[in-house]
Protein backbone atom coordinates (compact mmCIF):
# COMPACT_ATOMS: atom_id res chain seq x y z
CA UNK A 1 130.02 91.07 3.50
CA UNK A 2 131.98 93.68 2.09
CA UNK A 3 134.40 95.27 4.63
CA UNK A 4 133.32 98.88 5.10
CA UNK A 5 135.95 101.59 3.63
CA UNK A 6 137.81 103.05 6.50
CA UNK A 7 136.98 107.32 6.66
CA UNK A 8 139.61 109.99 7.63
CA UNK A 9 139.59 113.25 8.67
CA UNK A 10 142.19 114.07 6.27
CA UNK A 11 143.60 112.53 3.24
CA UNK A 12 146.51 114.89 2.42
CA UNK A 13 149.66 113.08 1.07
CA UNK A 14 151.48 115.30 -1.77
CA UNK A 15 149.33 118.35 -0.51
CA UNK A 16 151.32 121.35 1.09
CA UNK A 17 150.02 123.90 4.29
CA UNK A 18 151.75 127.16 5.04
CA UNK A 19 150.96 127.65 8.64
CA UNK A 20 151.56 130.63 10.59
CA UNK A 21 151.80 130.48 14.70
CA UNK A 22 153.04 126.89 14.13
CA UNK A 23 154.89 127.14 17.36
CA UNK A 24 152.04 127.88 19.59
CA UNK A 25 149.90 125.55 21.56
CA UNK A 26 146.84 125.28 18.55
CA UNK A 27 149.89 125.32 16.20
CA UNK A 28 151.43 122.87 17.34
CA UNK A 29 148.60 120.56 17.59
CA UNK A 30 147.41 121.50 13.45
CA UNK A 31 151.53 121.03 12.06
CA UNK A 32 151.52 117.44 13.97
CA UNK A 33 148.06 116.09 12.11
CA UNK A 34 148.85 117.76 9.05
CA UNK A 35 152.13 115.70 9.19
CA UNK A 36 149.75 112.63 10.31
CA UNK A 37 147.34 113.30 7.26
CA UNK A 38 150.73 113.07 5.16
CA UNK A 39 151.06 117.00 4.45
CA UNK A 40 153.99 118.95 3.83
CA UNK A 41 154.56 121.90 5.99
CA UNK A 42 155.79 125.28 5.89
CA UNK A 43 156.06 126.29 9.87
CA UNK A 44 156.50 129.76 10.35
CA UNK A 45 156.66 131.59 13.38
CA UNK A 46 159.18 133.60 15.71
CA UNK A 47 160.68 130.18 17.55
CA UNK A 48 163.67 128.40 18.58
CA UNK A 49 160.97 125.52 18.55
CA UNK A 50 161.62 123.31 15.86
CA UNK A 51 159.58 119.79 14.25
CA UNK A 52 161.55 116.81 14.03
CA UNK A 53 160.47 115.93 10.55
CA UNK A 54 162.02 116.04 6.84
CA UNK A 55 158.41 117.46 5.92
CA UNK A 56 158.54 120.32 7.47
CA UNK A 57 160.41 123.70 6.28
CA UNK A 58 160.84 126.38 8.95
CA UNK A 59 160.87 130.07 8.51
CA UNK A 60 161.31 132.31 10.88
CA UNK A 61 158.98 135.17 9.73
CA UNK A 62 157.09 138.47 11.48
CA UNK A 63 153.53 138.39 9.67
CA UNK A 64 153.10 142.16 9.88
CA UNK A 65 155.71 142.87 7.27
CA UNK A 66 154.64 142.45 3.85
CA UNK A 67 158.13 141.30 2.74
CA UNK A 68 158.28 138.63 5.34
CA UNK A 69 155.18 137.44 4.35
CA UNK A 70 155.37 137.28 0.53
CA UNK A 71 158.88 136.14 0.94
CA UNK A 72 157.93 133.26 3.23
CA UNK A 73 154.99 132.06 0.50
CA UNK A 74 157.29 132.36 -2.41
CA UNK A 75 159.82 130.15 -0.19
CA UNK A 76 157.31 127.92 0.14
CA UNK A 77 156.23 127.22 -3.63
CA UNK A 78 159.99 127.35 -4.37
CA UNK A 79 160.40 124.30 -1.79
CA UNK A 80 157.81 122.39 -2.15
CA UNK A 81 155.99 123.35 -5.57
CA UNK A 82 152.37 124.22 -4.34
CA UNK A 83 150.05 125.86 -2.05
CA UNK A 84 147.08 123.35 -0.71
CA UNK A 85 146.28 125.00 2.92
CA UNK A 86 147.02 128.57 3.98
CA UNK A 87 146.21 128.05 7.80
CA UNK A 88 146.98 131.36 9.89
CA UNK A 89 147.36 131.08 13.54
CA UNK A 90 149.42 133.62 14.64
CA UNK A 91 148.08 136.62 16.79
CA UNK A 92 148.16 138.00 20.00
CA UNK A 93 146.05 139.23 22.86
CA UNK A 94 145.81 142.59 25.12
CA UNK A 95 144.34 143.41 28.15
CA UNK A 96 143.17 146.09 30.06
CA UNK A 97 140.29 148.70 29.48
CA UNK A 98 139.95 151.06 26.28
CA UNK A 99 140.64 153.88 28.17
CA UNK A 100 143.80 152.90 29.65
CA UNK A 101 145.09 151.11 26.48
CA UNK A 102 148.10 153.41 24.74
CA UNK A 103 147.52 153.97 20.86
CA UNK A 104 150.92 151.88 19.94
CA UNK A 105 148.93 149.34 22.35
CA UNK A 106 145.96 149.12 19.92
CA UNK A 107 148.28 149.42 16.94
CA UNK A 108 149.83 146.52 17.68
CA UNK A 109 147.42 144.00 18.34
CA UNK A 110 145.34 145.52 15.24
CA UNK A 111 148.42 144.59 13.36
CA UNK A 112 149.24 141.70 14.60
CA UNK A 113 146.06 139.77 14.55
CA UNK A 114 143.99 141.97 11.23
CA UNK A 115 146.95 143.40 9.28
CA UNK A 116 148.44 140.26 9.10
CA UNK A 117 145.70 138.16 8.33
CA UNK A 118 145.33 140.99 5.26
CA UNK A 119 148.86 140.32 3.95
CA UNK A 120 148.74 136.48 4.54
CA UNK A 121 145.51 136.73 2.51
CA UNK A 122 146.76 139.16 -0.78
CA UNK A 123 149.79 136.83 -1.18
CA UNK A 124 148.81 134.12 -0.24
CA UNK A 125 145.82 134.36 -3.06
CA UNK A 126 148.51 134.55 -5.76
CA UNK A 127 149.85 131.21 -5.09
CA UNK A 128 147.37 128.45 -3.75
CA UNK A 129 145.79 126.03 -5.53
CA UNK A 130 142.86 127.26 -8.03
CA UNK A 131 140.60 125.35 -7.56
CA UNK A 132 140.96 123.18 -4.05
CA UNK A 133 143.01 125.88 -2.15
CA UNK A 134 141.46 126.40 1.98
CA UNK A 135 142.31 128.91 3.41
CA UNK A 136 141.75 129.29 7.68
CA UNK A 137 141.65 131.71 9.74
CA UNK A 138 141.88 131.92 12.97
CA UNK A 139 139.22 134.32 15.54
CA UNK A 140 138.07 134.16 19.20
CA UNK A 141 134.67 133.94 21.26
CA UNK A 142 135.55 137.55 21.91
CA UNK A 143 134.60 138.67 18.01
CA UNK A 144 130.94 137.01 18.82
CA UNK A 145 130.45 138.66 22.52
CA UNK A 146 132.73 141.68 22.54
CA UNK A 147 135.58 139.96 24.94
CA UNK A 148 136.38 141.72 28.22
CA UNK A 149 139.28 143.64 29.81
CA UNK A 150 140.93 140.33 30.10
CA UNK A 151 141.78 140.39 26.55
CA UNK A 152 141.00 144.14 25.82
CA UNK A 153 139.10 146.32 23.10
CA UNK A 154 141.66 145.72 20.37
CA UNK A 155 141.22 141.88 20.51
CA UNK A 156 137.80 141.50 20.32
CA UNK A 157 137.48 144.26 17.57
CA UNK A 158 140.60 142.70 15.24
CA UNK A 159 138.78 139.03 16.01
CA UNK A 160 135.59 140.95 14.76
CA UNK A 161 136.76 142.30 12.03
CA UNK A 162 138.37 139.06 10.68
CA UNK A 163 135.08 136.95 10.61
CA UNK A 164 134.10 139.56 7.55
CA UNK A 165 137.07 139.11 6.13
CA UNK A 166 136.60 135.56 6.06
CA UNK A 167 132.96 136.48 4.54
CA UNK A 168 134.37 138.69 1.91
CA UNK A 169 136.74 136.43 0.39
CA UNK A 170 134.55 133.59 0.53
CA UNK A 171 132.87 135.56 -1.70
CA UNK A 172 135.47 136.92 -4.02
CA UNK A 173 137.24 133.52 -4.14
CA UNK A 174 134.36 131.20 -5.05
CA UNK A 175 135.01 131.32 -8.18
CA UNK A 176 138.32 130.17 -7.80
CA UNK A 177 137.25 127.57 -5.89
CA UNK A 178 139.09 128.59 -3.17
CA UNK A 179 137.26 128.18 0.03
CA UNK A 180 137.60 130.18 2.84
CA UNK A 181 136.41 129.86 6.90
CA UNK A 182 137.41 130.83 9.86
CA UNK A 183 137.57 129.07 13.62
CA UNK A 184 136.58 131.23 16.72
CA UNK A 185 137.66 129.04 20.06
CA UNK A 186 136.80 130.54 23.63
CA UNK A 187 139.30 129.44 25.77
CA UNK A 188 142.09 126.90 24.91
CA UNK A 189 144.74 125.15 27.21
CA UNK A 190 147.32 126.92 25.72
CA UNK A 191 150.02 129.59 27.65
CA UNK A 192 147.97 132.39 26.48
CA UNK A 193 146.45 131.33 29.74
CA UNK A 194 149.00 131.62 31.91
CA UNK A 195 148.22 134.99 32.59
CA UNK A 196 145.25 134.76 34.21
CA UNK A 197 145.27 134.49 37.59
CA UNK A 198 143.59 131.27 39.41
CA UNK A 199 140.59 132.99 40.51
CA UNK A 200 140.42 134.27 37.17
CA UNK A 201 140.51 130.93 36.01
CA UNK A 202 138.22 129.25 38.00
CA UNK A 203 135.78 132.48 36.92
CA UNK A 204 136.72 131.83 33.29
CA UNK A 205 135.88 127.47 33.52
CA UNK A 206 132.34 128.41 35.80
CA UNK A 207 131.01 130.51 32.83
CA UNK A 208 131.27 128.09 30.66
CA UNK A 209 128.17 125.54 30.39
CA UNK A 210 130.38 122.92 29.48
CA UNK A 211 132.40 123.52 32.42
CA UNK A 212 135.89 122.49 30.20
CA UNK A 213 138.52 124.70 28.26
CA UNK A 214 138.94 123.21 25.34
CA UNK A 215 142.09 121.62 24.12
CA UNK A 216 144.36 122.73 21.49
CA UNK A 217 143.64 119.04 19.84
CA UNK A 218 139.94 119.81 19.42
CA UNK A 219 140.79 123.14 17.71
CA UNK A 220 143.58 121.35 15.45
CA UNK A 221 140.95 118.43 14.11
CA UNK A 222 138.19 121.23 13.23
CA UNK A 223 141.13 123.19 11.33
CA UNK A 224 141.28 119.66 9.65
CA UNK A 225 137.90 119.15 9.26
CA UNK A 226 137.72 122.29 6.91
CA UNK A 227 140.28 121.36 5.07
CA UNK A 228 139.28 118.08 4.42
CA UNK A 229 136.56 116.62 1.64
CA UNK A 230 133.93 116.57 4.14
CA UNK A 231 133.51 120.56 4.08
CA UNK A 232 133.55 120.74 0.38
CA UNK A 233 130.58 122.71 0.64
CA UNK A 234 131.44 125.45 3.56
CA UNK A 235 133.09 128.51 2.96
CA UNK A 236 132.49 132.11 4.90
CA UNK A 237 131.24 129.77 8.10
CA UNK A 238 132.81 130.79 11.19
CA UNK A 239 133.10 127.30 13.86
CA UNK A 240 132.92 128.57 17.15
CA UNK A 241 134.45 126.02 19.52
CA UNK A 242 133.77 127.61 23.05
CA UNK A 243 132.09 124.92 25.69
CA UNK A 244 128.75 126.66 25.05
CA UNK A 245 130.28 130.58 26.36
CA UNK A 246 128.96 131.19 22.60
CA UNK A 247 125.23 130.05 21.45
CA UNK A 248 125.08 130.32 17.70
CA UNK A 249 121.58 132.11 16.80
């Protein structure tokens, strides 16, 4: 009997990903199976953290400035020669209600989490593979069910407003044959939880019908899973990874 072909998540060697956030806790967890899958990296992020691997190249970079971020991509064609993956991570949360939240407040999450996502997307475009380029982006339960004040108004609406960003260059990039999705997880075991206090956490864990936060692992290996062959045919979908706190209609 023939032996049955082994399957992987991700066959990647000679491929490249630019991730930004690579130094947080879902960051982490996507640069160490890219490496697995045999992908070159390009970790960016605002670290002394640092991957102990020839395959990675580290760049410090702010993703709201638009010379840091074309910079950084033109770094990373000039290092390793191509653009497979453009996988960005990085973003940050509020708190609090609207009407106590400061304009620079809302400014910067807006930046940090839309903005960015804006530049990352325009330069990153220029550069990745045509066709075969994925592109990921990264949302929140809180852009399907409006959040609450324990992430605030300008979370929830910049994690809104990136799922139809995700739809829009789906769109625009088919032709290309770039594809382009986006992964919304409710809560993650990452230190973005630290600030929540333990009732709030056991709160948190009871409303969720699974009754488990979901590790940064799980988020990494559905980042993979788009990348991979086995979502040739999904673009504009938006994975929502939240124990059942979101019910996809």
């Amino acid at each position: 009997m023939r032996k049955p072909e082994r399957i992987h998540l991700l066959n990647s060697e000679d491929k490249v990903a630019f991730v930004t956030g690579a130094y947080g806790g879902i960051g982490r967890s996507v640069v160490k199976m890219l490496l697995e899958s045999g992908t070159k990296v390009v970790a960016t992020g605002r670290s002394d953290f640092r991957f102990k691997d020839s395959d990675v190249l580290h760049l410090n970079l702010d993703v709201t400035k638009e010379k840091e971020v074309k910079s950084a991509i033109e770094k990373c064609i000039s290092h390793f020669g191509r653009l497979d993956f453009l996988i960005h991570l990085a973003g940050m949360v509020g708190s609090g209600r609207l009407d106590a939240m400061s304009l620079e407040e809302w400014e910067k999450v807006v930046s940090t989490n839309l903005t960015s996502a804006f530049l990352i997307l325009k330069h990153g475009y220029k550069k990745i593979k045509k066709p075969g380029g994925v592109v990921i982006l990264c949302g929140s339960s809180n852009g399907y069910n409006g959040g609450s004040h324990l992430s605030g108004a300008a979370y929830a609406s910049s994690k809104t407003a990136l799922v139809n960003l995700v739809r829009y260059c789906a769109k625009e990039w088919a032709p290309d044959g770039i594809r382009v999705n986006i992964v919304s997880p409710g809560p993650v075991d990452t230190p973005m939880l630290d600030r929540l206090s333990k009732n709030e956490m056991d709160d948190l864990r009871s409303s969720l019908p699974l009754g488990r936060i979901a590790s940064p692992e799980e988020c990494a290996g559905s980042i993979l899973f788009l990348c991979s062959n086995h979502a040739e045919s999904m673009t504009g979908t938006n994975l929502n990874i939240s124990s059942g706190l979101v019910l996809d209609a």
